[in-house]
C-alpha atoms as a PDB file:
ATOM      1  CA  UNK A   1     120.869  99.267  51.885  1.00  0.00           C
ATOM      2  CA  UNK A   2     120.409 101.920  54.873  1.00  0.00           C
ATOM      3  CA  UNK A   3     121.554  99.212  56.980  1.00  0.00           C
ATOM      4  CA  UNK A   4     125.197  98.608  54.749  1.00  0.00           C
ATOM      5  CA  UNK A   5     125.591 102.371  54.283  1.00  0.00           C
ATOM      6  CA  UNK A   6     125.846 103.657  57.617  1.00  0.00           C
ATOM      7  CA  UNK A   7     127.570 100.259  58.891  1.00  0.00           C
ATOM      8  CA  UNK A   8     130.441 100.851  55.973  1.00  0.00           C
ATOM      9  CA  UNK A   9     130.493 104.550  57.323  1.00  0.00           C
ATOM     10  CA  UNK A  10     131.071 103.686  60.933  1.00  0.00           C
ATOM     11  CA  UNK A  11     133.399 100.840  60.275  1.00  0.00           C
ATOM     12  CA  UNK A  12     135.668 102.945  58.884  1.00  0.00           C
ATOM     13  CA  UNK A  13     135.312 105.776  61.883  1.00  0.00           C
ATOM     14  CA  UNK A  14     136.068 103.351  63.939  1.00  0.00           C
ATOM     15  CA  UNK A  15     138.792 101.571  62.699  1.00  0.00           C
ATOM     16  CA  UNK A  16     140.379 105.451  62.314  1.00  0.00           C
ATOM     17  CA  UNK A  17     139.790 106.435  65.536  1.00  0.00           C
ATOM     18  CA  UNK A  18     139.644 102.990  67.870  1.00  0.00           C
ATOM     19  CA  UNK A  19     141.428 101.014  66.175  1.00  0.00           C
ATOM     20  CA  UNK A  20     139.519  97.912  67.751  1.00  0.00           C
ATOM     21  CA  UNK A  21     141.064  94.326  68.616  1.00  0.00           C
ATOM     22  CA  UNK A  22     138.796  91.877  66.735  1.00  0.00           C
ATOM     23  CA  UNK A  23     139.572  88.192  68.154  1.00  0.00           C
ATOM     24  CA  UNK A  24     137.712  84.989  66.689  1.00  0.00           C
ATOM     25  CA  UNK A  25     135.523  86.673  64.275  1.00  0.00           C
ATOM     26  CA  UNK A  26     135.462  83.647  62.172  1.00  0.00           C
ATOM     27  CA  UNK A  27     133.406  81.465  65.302  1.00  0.00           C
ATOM     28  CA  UNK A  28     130.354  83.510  63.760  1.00  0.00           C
ATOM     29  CA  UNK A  29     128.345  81.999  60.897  1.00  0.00           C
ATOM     30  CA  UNK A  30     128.209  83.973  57.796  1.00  0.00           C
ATOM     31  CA  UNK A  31     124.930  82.976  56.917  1.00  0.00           C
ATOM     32  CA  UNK A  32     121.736  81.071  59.087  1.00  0.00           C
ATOM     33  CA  UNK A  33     120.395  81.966  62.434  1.00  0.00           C
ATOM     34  CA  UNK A  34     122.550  82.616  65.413  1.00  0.00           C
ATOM     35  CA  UNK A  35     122.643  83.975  68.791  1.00  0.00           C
ATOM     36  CA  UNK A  36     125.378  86.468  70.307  1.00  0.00           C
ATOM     37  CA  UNK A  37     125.168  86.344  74.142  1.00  0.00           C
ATOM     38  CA  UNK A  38     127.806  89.412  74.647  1.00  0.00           C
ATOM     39  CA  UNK A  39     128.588  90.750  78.452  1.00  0.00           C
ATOM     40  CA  UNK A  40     127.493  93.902  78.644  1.00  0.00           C
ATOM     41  CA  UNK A  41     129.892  97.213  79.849  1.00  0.00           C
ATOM     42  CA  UNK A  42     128.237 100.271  78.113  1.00  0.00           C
ATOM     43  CA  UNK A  43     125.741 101.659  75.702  1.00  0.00           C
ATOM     44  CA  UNK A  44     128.145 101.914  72.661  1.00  0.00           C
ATOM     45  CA  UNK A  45     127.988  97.666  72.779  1.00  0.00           C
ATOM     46  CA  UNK A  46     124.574  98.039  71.064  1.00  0.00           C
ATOM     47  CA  UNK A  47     127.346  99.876  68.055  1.00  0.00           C
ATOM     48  CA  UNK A  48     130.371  97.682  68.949  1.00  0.00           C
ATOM     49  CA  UNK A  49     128.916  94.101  68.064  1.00  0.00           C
ATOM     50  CA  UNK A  50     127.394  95.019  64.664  1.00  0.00           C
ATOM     51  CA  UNK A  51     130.532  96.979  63.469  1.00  0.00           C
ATOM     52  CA  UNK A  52     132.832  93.913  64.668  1.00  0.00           C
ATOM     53  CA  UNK A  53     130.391  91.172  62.675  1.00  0.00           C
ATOM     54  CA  UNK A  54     130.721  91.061  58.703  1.00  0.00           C
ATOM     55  CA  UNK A  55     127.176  90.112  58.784  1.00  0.00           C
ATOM     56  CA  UNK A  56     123.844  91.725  59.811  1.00  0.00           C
ATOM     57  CA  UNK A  57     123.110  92.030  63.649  1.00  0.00           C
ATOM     58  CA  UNK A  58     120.051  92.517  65.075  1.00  0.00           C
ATOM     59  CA  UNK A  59     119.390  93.529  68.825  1.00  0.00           C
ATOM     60  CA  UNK A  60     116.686  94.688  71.031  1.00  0.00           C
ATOM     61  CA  UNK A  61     116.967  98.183  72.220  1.00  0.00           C
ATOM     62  CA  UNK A  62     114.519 100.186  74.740  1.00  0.00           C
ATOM     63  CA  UNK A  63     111.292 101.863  73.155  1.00  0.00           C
ATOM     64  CA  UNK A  64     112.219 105.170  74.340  1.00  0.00           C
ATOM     65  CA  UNK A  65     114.909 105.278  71.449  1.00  0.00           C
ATOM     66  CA  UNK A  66     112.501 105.271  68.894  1.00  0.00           C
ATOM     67  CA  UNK A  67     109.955 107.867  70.309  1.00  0.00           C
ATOM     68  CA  UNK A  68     111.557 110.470  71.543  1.00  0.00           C
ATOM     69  CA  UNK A  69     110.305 113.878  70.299  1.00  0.00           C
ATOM     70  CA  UNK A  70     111.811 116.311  67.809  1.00  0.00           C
ATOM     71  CA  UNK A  71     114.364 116.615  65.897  1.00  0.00           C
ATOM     72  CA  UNK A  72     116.758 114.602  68.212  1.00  0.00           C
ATOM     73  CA  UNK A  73     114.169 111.785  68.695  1.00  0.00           C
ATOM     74  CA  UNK A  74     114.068 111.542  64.890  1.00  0.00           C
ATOM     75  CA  UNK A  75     117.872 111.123  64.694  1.00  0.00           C
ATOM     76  CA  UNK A  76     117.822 108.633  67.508  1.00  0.00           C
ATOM     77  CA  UNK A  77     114.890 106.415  66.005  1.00  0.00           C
ATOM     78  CA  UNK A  78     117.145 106.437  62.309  1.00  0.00           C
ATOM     79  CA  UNK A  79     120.254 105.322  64.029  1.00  0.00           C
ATOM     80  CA  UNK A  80     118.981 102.710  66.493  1.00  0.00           C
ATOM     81  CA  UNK A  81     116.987 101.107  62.728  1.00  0.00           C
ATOM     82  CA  UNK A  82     119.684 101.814  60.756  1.00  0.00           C
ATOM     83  CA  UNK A  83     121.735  99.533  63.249  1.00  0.00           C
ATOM     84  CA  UNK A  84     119.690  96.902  63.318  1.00  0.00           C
ATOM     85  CA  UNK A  85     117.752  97.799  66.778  1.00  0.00           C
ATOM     86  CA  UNK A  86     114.487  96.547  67.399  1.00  0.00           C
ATOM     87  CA  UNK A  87     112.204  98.370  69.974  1.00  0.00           C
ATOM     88  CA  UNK A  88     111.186  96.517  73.033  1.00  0.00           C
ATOM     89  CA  UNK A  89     109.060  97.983  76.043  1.00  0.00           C
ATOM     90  CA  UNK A  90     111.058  96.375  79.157  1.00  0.00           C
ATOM     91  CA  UNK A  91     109.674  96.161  82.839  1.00  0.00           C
ATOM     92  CA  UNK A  92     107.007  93.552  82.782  1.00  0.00           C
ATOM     93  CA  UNK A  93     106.772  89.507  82.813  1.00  0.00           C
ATOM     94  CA  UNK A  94     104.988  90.201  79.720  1.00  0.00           C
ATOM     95  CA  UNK A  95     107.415  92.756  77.703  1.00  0.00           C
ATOM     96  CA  UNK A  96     109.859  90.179  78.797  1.00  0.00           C
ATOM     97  CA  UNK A  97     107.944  87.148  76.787  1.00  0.00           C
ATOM     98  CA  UNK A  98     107.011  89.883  73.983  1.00  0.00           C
ATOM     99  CA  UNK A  99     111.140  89.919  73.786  1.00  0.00           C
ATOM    100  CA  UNK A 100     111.728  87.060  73.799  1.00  0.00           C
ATOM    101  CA  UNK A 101     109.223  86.171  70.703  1.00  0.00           C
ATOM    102  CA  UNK A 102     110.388  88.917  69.172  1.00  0.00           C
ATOM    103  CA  UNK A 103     113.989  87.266  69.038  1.00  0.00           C
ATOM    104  CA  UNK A 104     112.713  84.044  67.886  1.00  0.00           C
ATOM    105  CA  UNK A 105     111.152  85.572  65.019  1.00  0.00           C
ATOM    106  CA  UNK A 106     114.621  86.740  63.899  1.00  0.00           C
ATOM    107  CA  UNK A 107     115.707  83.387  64.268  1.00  0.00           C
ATOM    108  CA  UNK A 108     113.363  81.945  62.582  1.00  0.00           C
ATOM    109  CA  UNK A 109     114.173  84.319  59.315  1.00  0.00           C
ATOM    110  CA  UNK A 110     117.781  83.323  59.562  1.00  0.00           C
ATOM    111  CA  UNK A 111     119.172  87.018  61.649  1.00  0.00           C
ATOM    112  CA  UNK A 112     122.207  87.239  64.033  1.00  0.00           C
ATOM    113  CA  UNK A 113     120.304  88.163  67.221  1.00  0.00           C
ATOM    114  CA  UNK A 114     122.822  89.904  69.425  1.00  0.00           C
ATOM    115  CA  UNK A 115     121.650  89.420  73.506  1.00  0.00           C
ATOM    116  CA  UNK A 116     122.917  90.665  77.143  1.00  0.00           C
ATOM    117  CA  UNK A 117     122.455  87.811  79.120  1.00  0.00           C
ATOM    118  CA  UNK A 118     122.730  90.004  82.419  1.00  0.00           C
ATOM    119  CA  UNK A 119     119.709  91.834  81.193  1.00  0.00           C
ATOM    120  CA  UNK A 120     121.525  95.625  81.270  1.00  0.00           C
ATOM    121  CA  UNK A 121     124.879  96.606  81.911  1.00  0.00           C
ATOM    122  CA  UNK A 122     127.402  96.177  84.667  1.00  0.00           C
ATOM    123  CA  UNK A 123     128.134  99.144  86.968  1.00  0.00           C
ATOM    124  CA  UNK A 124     130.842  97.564  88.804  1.00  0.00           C
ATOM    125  CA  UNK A 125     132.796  95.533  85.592  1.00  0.00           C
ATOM    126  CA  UNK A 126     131.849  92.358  87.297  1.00  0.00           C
ATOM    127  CA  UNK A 127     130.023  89.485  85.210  1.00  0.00           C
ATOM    128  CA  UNK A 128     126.251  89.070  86.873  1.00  0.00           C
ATOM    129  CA  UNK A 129     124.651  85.950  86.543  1.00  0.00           C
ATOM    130  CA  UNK A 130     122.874  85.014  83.318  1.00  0.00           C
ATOM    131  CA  UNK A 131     118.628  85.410  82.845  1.00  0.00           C
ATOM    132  CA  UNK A 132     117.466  82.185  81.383  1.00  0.00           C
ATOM    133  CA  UNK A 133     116.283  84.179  78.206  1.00  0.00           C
ATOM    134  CA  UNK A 134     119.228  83.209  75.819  1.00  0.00           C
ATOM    135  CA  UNK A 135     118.558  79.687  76.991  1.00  0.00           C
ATOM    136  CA  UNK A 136     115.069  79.818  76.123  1.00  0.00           C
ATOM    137  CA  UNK A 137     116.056  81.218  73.175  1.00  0.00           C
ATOM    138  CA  UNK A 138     118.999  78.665  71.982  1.00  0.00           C
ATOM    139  CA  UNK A 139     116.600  75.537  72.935  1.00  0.00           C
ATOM    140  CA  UNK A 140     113.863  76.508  71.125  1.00  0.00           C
ATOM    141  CA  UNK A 141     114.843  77.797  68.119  1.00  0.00           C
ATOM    142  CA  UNK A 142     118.345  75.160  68.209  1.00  0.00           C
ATOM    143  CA  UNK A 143     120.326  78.381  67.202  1.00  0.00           C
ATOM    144  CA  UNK A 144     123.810  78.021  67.671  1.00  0.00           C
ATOM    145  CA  UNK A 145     125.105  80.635  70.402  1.00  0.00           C
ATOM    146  CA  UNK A 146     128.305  82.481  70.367  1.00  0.00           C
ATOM    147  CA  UNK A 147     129.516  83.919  73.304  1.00  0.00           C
ATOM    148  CA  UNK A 148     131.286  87.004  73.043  1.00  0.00           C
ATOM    149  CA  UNK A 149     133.335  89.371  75.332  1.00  0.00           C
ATOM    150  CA  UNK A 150     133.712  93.286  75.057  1.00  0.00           C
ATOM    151  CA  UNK A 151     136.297  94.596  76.791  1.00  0.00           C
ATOM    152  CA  UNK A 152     137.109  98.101  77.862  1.00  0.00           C
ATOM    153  CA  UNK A 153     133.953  99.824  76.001  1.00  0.00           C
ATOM    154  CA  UNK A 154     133.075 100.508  80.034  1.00  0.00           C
ATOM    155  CA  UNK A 155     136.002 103.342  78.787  1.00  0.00           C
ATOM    156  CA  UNK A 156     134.654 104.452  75.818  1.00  0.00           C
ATOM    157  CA  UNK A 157     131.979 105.556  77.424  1.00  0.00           C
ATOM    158  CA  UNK A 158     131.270 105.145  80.957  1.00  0.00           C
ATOM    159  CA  UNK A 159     127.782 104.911  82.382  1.00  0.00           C
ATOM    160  CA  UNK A 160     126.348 108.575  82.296  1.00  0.00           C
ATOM    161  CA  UNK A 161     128.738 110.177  79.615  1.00  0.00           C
ATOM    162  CA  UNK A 162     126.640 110.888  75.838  1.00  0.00           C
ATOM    163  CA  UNK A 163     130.161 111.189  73.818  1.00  0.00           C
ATOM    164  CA  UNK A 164     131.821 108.099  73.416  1.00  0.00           C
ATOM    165  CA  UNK A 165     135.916 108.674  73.950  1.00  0.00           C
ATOM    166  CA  UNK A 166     138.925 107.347  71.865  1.00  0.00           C
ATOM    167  CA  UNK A 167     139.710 104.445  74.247  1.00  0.00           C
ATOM    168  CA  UNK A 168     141.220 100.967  73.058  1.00  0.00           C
ATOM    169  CA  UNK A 169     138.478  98.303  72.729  1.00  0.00           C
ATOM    170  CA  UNK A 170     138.511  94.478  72.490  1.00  0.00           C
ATOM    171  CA  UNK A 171     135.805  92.546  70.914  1.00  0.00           C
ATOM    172  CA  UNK A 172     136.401  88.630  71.813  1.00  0.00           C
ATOM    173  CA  UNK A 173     134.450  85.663  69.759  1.00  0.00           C
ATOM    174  CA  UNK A 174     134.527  82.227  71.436  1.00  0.00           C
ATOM    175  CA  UNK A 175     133.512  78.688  69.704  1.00  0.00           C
ATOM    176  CA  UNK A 176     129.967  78.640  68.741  1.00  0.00           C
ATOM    177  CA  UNK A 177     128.157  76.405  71.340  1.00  0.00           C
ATOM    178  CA  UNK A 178     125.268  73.360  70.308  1.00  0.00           C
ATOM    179  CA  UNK A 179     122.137  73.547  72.693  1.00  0.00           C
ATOM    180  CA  UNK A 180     119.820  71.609  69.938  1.00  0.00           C
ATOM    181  CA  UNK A 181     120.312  68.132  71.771  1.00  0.00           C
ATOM    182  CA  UNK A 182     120.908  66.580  75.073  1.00  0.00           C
ATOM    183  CA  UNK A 183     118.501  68.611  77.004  1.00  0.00           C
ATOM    184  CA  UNK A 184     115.045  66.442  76.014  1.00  0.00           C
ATOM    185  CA  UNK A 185     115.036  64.105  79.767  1.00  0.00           C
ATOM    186  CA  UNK A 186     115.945  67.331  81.762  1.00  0.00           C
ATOM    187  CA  UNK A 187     113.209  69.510  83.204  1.00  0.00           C
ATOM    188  CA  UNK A 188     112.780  72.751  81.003  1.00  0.00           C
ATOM    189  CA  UNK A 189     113.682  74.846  84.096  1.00  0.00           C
ATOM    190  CA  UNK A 190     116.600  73.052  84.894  1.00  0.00           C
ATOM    191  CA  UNK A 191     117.550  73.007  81.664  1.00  0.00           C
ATOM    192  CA  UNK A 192     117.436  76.452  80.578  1.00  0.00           C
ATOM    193  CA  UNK A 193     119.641  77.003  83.778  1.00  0.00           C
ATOM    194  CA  UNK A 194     122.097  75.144  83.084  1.00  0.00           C
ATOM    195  CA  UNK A 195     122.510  76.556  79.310  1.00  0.00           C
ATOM    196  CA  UNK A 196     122.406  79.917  80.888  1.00  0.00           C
ATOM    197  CA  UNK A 197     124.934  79.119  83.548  1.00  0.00           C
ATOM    198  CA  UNK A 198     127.065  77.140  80.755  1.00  0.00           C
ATOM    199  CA  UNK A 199     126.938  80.671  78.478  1.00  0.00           C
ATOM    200  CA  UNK A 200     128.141  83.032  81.013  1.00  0.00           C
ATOM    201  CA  UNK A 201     130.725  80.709  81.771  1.00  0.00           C
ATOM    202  CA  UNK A 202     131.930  80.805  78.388  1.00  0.00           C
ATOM    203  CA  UNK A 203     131.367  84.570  78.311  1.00  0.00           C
ATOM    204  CA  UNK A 204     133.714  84.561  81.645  1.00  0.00           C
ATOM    205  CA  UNK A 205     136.520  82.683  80.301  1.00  0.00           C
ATOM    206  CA  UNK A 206     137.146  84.984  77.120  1.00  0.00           C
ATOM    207  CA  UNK A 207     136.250  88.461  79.227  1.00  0.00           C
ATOM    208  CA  UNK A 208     138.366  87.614  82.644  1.00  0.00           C
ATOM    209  CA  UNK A 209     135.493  89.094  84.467  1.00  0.00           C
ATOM    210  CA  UNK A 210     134.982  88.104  88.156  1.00  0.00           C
ATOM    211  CA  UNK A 211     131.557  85.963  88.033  1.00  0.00           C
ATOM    212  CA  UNK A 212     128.810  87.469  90.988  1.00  0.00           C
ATOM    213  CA  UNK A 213     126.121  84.922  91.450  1.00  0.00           C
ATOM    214  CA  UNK A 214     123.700  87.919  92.257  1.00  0.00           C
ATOM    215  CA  UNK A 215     121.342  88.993  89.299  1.00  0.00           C
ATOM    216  CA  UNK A 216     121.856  92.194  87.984  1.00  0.00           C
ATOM    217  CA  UNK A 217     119.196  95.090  88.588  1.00  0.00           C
ATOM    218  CA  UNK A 218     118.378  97.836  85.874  1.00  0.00           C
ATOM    219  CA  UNK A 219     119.464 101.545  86.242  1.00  0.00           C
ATOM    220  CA  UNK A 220     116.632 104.224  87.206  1.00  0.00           C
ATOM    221  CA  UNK A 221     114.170 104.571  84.186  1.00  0.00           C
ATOM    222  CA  UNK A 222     114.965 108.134  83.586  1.00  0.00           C
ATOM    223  CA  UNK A 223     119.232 107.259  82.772  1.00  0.00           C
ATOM    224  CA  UNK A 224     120.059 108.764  79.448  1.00  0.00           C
ATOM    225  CA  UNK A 225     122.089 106.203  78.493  1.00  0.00           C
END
């Protein structure tokens, strides 16, 4: 109910004052388990996705949004839930594989799991190469995977700003794309590779991003944003 309320609330916010381009929304399921492998431009996509999806999305956002102290850390830790967020610990092998079970799980129950396959945002608007974790994830749970493209949200709020501004946006829905056969006589490896590599380049074709073949690295731990 928390979950409706303040999506119905922001939906309408944002349609006032963004007026957003929605293209393809009907590629996305409206009920059963599937993945969203987005690009990722700023940190109002964790609010952009949800808002442009009729359904429930749920995404993994950094501990630190839910523990933060005082008053502000309370509002954060409401807002992130209310969303749909999930709080992950990043940094390790092992908060990676705690991730990645935690996404599985939501696949499992039937949720819209939302993913960055670049693994955190793009400083320089270019498209970095994929982690294998939305492969991992399509293959084993057989979840059907949309790719999806934001586009201009890097101006509606640019790395290091806390206000988002009133900047157009575009949020882009391809076909949904079938992982749950084919791959069985290919190494798992080499298999979740070429998924990955087949994703971005889906991702690529609806964004118009130039594609770097360089993995992307994480901002400094203590970035607000």
């Amino acid at each position: 109910m928390l979950y409706d309320t303040v999506r119905r609330l922001a939906g309408v916010i944002a349609t006032v004052l963004y007026r957003p381009t929605i293209e393809g929304r009907d590629h996305v399921p409206s009920t059963g388990p599937v993945i969203l492998a987005s690009n990722h431009l700023s940190f109002s996509d964790h609010i952009v996705i949800p808002l442009a999806v009729s359904r429930r999305v749920r995404f993994l956002a950094k501990s630190e949004y839910f523990t933060g102290p005082g008053l502000k850390g309370r509002l954060s830790k409401a807002t992130f839930e209310a969303l749909g967020a999930v709080p992950v610990k990043r940094g390790t092998n092992r908060d990676a594989m705690t991730s990645l079970h935690t996404g599985l799980d939501l696949l499992a129950h039937g949720e819209a799991f939302a993913v960055y396959p670049e693994g955190t945002r793009s400083r320089d608007g270019r498209l970095y190469r994929g982690r294998t974790g939305v492969a991992y994830l399509a293959l084993t749970s057989g979840a059907p995977v949309v790719p999806v493209a934001l586009l201009g949200t890097q101006d509606l709020q640019p790395i290091g700003t806390r206000i988002p501004r009133i900047r157009p946006i575009t949020v882009r829905f391809g076909p949904a794309m079938d992982f749950s056969t084919g791959y069985d006589h290919i190494k798992p490896s080499k298999a979740r590779r070429v998924v990955t590599d087949d994703i971005m380049d889906a991702i690529a074709a609806l964004s118009g991003q130039e594609q770097v073949e360089a993995y992307n690295t994480y901002p400094p731990t203590d970035d607000p944003t």
